[in-house]
C-alpha atoms as a PDB file:
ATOM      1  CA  UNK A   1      15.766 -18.335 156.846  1.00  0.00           C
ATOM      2  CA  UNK A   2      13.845 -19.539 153.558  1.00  0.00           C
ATOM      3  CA  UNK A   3      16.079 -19.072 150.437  1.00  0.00           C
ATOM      4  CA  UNK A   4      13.480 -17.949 147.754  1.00  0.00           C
ATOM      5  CA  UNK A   5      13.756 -18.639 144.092  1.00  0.00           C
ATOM      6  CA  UNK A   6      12.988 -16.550 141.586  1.00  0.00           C
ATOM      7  CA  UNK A   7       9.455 -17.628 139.746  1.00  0.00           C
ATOM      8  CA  UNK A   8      10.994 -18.646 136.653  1.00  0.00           C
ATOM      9  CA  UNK A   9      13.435 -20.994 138.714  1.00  0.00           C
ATOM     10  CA  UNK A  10      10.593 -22.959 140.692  1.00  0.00           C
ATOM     11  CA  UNK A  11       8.827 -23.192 137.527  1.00  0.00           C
ATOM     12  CA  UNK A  12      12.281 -24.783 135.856  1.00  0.00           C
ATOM     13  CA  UNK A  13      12.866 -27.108 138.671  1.00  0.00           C
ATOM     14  CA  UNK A  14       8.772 -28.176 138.516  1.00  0.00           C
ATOM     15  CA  UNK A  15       9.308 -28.863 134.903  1.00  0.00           C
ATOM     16  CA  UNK A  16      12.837 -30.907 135.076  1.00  0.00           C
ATOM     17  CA  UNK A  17      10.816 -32.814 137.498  1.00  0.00           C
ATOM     18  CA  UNK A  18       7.980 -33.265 135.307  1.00  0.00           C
ATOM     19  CA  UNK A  19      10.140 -33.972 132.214  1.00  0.00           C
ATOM     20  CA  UNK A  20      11.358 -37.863 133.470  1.00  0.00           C
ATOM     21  CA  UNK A  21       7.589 -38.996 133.436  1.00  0.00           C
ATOM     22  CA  UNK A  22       7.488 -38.174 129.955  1.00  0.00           C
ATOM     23  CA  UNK A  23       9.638 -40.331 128.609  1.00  0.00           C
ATOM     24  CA  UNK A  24       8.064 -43.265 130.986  1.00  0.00           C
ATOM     25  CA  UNK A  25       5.542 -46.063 129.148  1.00  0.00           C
ATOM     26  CA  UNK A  26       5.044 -47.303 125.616  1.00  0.00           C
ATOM     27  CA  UNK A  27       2.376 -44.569 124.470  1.00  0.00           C
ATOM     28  CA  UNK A  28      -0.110 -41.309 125.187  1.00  0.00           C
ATOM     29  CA  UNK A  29      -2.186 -43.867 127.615  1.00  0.00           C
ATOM     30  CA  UNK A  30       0.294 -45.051 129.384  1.00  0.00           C
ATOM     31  CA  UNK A  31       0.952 -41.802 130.562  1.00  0.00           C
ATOM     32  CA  UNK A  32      -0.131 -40.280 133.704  1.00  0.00           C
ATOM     33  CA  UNK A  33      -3.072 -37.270 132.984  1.00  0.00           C
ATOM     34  CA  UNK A  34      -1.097 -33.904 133.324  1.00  0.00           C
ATOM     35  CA  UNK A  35      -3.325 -32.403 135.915  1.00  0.00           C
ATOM     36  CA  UNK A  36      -2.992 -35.742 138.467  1.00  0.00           C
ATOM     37  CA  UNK A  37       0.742 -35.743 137.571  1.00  0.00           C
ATOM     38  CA  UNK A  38       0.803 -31.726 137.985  1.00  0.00           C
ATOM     39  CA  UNK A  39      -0.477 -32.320 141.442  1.00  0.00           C
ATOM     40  CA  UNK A  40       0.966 -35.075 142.646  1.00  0.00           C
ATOM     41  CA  UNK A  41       4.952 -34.894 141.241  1.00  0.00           C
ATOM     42  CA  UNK A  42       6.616 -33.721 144.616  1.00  0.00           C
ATOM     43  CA  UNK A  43       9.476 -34.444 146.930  1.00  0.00           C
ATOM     44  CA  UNK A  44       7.556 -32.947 149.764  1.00  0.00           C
ATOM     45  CA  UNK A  45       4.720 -33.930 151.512  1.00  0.00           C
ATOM     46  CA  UNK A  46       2.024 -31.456 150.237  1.00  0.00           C
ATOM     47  CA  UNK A  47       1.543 -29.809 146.991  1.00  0.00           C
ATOM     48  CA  UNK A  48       4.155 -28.454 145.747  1.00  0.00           C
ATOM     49  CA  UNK A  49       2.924 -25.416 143.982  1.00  0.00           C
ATOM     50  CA  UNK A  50       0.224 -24.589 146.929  1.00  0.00           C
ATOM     51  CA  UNK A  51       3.027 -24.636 148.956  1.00  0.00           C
ATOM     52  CA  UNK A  52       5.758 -22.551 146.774  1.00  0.00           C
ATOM     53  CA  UNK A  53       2.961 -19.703 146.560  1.00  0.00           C
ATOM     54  CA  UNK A  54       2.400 -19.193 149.936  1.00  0.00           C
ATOM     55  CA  UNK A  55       6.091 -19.207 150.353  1.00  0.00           C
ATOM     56  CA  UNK A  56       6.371 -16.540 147.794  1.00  0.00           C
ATOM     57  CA  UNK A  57       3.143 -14.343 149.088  1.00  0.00           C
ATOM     58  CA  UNK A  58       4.395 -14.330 152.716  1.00  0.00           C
ATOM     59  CA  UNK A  59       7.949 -13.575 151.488  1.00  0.00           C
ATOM     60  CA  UNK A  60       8.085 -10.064 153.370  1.00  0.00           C
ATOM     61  CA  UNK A  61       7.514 -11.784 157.037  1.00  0.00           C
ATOM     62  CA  UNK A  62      10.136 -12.992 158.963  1.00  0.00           C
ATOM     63  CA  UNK A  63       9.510 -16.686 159.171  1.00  0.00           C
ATOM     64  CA  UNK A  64       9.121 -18.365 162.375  1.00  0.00           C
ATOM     65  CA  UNK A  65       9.106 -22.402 161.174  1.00  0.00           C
ATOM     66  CA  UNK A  66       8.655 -23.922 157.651  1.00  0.00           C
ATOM     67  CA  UNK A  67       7.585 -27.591 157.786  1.00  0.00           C
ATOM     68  CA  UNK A  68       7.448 -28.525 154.214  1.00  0.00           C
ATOM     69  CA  UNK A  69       6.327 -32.397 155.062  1.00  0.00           C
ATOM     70  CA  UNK A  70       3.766 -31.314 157.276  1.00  0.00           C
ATOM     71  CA  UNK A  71       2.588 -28.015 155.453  1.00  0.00           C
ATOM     72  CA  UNK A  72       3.037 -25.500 157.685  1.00  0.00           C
ATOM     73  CA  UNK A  73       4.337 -22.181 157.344  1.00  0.00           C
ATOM     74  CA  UNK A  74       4.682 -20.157 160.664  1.00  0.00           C
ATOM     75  CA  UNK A  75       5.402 -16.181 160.787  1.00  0.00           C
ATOM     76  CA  UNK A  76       6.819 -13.999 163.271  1.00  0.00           C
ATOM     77  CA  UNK A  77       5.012 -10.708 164.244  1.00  0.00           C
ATOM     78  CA  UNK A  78       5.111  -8.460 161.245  1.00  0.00           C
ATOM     79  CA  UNK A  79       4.205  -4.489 161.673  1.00  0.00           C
ATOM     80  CA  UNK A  80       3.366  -2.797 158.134  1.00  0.00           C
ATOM     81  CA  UNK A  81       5.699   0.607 158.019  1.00  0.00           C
ATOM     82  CA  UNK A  82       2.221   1.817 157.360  1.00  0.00           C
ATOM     83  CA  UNK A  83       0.790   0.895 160.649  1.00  0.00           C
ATOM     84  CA  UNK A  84       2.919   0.096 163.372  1.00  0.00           C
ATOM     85  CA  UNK A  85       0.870   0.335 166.297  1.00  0.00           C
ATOM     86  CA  UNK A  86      -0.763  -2.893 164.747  1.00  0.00           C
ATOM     87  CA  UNK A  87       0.763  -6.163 163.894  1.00  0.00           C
ATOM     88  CA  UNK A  88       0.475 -10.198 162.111  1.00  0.00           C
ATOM     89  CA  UNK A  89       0.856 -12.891 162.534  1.00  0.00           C
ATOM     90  CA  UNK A  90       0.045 -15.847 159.984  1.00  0.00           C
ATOM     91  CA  UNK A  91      -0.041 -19.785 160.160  1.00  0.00           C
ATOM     92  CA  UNK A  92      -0.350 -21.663 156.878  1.00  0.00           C
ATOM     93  CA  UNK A  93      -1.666 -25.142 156.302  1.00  0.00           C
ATOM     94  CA  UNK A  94      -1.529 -27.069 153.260  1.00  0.00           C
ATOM     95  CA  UNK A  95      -3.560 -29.861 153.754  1.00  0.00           C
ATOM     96  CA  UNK A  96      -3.411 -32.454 150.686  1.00  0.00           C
ATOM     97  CA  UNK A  97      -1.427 -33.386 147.458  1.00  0.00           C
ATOM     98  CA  UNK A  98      -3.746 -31.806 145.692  1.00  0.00           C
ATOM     99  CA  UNK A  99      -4.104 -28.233 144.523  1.00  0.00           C
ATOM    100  CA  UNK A 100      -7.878 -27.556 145.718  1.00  0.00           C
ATOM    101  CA  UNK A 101      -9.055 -24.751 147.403  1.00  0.00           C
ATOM    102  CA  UNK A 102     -10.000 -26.927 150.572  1.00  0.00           C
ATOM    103  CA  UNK A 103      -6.265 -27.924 150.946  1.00  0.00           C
ATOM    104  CA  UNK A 104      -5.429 -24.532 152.364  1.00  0.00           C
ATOM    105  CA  UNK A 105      -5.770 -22.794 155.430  1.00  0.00           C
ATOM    106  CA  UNK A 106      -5.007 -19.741 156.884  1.00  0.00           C
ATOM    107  CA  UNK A 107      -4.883 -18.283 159.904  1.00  0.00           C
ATOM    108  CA  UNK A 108      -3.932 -15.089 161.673  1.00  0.00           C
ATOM    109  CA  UNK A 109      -3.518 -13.421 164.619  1.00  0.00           C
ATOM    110  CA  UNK A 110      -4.170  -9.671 165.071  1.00  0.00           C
ATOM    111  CA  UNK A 111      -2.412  -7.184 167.940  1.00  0.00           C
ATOM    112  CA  UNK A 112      -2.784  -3.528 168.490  1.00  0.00           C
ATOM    113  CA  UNK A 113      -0.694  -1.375 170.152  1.00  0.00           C
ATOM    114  CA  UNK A 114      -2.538   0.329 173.566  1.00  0.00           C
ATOM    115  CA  UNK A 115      -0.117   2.410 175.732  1.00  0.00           C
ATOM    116  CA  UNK A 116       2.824   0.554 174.923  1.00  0.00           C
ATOM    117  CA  UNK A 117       1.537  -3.066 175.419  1.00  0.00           C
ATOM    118  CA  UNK A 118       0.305  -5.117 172.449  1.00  0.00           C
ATOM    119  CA  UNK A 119      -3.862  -6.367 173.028  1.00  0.00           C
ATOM    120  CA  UNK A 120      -5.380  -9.323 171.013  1.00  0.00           C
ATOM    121  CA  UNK A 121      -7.781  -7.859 168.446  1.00  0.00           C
ATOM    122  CA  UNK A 122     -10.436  -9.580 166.176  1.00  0.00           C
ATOM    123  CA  UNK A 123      -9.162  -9.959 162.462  1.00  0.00           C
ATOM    124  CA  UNK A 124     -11.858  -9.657 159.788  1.00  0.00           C
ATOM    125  CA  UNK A 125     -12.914 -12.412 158.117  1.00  0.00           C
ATOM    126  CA  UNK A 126     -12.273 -10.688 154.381  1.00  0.00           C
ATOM    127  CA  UNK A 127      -8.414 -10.511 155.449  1.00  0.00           C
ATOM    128  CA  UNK A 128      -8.172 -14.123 155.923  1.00  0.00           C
ATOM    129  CA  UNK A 129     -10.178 -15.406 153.245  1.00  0.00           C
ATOM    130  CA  UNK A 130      -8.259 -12.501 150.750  1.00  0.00           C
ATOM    131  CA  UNK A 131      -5.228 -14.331 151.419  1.00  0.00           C
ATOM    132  CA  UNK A 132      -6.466 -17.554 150.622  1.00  0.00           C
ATOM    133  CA  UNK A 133      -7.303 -16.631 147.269  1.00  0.00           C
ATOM    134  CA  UNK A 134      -3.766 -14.689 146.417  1.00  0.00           C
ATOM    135  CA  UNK A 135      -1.896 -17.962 147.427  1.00  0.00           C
ATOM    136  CA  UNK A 136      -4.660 -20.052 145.127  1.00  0.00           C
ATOM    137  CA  UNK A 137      -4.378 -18.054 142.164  1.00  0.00           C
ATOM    138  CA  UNK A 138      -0.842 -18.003 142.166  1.00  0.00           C
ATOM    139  CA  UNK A 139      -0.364 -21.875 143.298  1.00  0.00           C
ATOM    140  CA  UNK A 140      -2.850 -22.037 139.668  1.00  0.00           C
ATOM    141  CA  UNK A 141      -0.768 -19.540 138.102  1.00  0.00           C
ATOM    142  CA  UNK A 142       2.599 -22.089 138.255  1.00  0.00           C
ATOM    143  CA  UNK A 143       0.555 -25.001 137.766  1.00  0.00           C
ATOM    144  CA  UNK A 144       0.056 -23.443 134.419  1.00  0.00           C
ATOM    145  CA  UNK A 145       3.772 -22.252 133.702  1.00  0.00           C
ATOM    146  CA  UNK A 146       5.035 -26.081 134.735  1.00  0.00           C
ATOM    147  CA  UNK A 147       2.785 -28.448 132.600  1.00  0.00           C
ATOM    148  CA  UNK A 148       1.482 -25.240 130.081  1.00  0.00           C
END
């Protein structure tokens, strides 16, 4: 099970980590640039706010494998109260260091519920690419609370 902080705890933990590199070099140029440090200050293997934001907007699936070195971020079958003759299922990839919109990918599977046996069904595209844009704006979102 993946222990979830509260938003205001990630972004405390980003910014103790950013806080060392601060005090590193003589002056303002020896410095690293914020938004290369922003992206790049991690103890995981991808980008650390691309992947705390699709942690946090997938929250209310059951989680079938989280892989933080490798970016990926497996769900189990999840059936909306609203509709449960029809389920997800979601794999996320985070694909660089850096927080870009090509870094991320998402991709689901889609079942329906015919006579008591679930059937494969197409997803639309809009779902997918809907998704991908919540977890970007709010992987920008705490890039701006950690280095704002």
């Amino acid at each position: 099970m993946v222990r979830r902080l509260p938003a205001s705890a990630t972004a405390g933990l980003l910014l103790a980590a950013l806080l060392p590199l601060a005090a590193c070099g003589g002056g303002a140029k020896d410095r690293p640039k914020a938004d290369l440090a922003a992206s790049r200050v991690t103890t995981i293997g991808v980008n650390a706010y691309l992947w705390r934001a699709s942690l946090d907007t997938l929250s209310f699936m059951p989680m079938v494998q989280t892989d933080s070195n490798g970016g990926v971020i497996v769900t189990d079958w999840y059936a909306n109260p609203g509709s449960p003759n029809e389920r997800m299922k979601l794999t996320v990839s985070i694909l660089d260091q850096d927080l870009r919109a090509d870094a991320l990918r998402v991709a689901a599977n889609r079942q329906v519920n015919q006579g008591g046996q679930w059937v494969d069904a197409p997803v639309a595209a809009a779902t997918v690419q809907k998704l991908e844009e919540v977890i970007l704006t709010k992987a920008r979102d705490l890039r701006r609370t950690a280095i704002g």
